[in-house]
N, C-alpha and C. Protein backbone atom coordinates (compact mmCIF):
# COMPACT_ATOMS: atom_id res chain seq x y z
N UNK A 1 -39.51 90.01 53.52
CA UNK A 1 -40.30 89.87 52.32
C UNK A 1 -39.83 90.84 51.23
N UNK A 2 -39.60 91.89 51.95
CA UNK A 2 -38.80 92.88 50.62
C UNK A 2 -37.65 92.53 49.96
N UNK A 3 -37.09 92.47 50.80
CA UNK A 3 -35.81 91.79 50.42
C UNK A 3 -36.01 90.60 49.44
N UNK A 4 -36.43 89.76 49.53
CA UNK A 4 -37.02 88.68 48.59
C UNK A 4 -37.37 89.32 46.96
N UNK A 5 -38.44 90.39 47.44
CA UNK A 5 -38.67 90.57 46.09
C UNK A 5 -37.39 91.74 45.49
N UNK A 6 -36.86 92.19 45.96
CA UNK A 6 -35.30 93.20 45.24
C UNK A 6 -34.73 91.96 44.79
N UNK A 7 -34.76 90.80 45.38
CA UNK A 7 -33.38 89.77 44.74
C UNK A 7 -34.33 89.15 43.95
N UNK A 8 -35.68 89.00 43.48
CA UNK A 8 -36.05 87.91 42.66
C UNK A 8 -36.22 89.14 41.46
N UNK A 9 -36.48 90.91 41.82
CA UNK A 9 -36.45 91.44 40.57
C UNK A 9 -34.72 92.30 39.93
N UNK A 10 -34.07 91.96 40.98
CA UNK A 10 -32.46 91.98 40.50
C UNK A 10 -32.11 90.95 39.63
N UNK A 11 -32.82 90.17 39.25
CA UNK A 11 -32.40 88.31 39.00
C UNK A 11 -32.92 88.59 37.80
N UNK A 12 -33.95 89.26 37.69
CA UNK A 12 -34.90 89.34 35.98
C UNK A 12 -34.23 89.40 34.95
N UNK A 13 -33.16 90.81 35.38
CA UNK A 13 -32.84 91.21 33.93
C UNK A 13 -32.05 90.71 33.21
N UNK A 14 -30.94 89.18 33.96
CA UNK A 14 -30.12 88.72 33.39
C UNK A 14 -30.47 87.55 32.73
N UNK A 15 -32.10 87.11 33.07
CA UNK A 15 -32.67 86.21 32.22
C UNK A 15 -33.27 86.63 30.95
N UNK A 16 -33.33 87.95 30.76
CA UNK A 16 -33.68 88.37 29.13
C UNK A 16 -32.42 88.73 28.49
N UNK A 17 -31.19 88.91 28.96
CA UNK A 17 -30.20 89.57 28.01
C UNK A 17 -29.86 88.54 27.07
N UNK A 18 -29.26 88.66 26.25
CA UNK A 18 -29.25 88.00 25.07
C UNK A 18 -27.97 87.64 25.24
N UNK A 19 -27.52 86.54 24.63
CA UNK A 19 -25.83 86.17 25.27
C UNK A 19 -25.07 87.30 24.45
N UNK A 20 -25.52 87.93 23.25
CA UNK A 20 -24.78 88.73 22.07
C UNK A 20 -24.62 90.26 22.71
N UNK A 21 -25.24 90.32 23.75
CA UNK A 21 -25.82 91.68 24.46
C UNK A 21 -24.57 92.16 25.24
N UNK A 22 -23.60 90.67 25.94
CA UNK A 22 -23.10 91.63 27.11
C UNK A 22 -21.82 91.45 26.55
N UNK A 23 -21.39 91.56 25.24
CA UNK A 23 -20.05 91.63 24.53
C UNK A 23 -19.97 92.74 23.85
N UNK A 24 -18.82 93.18 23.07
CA UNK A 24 -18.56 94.34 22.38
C UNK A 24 -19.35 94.08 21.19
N UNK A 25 -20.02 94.69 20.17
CA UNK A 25 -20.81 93.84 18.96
C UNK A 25 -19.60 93.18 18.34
N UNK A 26 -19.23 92.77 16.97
CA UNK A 26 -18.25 92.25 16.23
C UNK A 26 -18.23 93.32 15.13
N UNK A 27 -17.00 93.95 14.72
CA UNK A 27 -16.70 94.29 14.50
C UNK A 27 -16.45 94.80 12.52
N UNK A 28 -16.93 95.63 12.06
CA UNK A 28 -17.38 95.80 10.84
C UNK A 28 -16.47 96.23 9.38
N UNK A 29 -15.58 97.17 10.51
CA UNK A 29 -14.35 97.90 9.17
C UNK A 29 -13.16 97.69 10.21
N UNK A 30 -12.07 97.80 9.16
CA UNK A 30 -10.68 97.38 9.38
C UNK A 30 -10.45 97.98 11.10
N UNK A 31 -10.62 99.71 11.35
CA UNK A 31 -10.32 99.66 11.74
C UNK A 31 -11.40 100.10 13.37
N UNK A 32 -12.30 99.41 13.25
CA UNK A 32 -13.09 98.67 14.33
C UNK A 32 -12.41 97.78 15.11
N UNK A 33 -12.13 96.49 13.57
CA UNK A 33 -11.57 95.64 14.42
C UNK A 33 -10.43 96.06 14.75
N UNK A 34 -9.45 96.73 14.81
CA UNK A 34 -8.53 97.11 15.50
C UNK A 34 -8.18 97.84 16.65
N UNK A 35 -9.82 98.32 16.95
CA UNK A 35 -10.13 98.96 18.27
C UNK A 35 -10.33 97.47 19.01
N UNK A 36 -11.24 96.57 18.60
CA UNK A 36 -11.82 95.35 19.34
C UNK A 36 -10.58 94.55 19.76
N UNK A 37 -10.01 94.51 18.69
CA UNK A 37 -8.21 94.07 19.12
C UNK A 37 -7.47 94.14 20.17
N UNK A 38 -7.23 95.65 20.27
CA UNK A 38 -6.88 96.54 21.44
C UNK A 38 -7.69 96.25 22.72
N UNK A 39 -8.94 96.51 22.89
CA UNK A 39 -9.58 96.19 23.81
C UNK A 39 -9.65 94.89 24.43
N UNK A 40 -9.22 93.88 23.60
CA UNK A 40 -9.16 92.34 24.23
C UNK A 40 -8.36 92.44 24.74
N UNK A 41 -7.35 92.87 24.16
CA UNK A 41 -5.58 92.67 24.36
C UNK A 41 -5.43 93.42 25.68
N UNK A 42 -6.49 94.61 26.12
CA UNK A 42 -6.01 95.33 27.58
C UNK A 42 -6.89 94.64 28.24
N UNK A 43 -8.01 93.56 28.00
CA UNK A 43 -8.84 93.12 28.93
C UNK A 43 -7.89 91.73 29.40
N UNK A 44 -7.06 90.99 28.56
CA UNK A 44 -6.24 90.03 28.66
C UNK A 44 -5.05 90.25 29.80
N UNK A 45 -4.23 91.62 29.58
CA UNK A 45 -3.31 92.13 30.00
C UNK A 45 -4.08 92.70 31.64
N UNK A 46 -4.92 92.91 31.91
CA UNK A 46 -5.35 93.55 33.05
C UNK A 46 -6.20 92.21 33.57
N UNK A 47 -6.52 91.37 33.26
CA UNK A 47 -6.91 89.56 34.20
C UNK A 47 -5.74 89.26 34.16
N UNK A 48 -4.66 89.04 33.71
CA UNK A 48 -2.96 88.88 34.17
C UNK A 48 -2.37 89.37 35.23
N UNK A 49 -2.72 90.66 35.51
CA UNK A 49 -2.69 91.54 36.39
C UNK A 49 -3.28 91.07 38.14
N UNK A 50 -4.55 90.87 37.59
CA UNK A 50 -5.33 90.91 38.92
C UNK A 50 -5.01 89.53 39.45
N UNK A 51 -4.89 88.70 38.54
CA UNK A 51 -4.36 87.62 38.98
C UNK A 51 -3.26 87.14 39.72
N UNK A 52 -1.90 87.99 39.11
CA UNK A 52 -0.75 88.03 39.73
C UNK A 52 -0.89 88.59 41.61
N UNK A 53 -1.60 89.68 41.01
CA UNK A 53 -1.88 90.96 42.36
C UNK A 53 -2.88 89.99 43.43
N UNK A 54 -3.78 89.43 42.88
CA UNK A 54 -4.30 88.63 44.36
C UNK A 54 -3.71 87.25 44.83
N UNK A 55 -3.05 86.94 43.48
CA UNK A 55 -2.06 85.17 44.01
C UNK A 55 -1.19 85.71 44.93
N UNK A 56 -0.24 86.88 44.94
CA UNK A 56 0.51 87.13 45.74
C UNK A 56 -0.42 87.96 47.12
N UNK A 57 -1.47 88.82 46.88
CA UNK A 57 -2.09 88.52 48.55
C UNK A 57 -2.51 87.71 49.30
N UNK A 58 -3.13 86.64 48.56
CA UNK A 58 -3.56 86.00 49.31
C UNK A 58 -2.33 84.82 49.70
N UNK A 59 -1.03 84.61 49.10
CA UNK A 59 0.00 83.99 49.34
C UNK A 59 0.53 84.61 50.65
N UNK A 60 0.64 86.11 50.72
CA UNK A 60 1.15 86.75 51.82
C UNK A 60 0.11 86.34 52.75
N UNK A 61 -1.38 86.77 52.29
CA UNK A 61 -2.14 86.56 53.56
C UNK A 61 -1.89 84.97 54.35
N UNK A 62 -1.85 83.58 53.86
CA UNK A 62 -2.06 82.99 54.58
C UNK A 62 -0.26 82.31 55.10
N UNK A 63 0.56 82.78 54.28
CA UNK A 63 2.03 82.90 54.94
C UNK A 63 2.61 83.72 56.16
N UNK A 64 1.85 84.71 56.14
CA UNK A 64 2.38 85.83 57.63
C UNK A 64 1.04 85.57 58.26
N UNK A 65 0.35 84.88 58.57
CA UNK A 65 -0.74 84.82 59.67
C UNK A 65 -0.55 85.12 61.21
């Protein structure tokens, strides 16, 4: 029963966030946006990454079984 209620009040808070909430705000002077820039550009460059890094484990994993 506890358990029940931790996962139905873990569950709450993502039904009030606002979709505008869980992004960087948008960006106001030149060089804001050039921080926001940067920050895409390493969030882009690092899902490239993880991607490469688990296609090839899990390629190894089910090739050397």
């Amino acid at each position: 029963m506890a358990s029940m209620v931790v996962a139905l009040y873990s569950g709450m808070g993502m039904t009030a966030a606002d979709p505008h909430q869980l992004n960087l705000p948008e960006p106001q002077t030149i060089i804001a946006r050039q921080i926001y820039d940067q920050h895409t550009l390493a969030l882009w460059v690092c899902l490239v990454i993880f991607i490469v890094v688990f296609g090839a484990m899990f390629y190894s994993v089910l090739k050397h079984r």
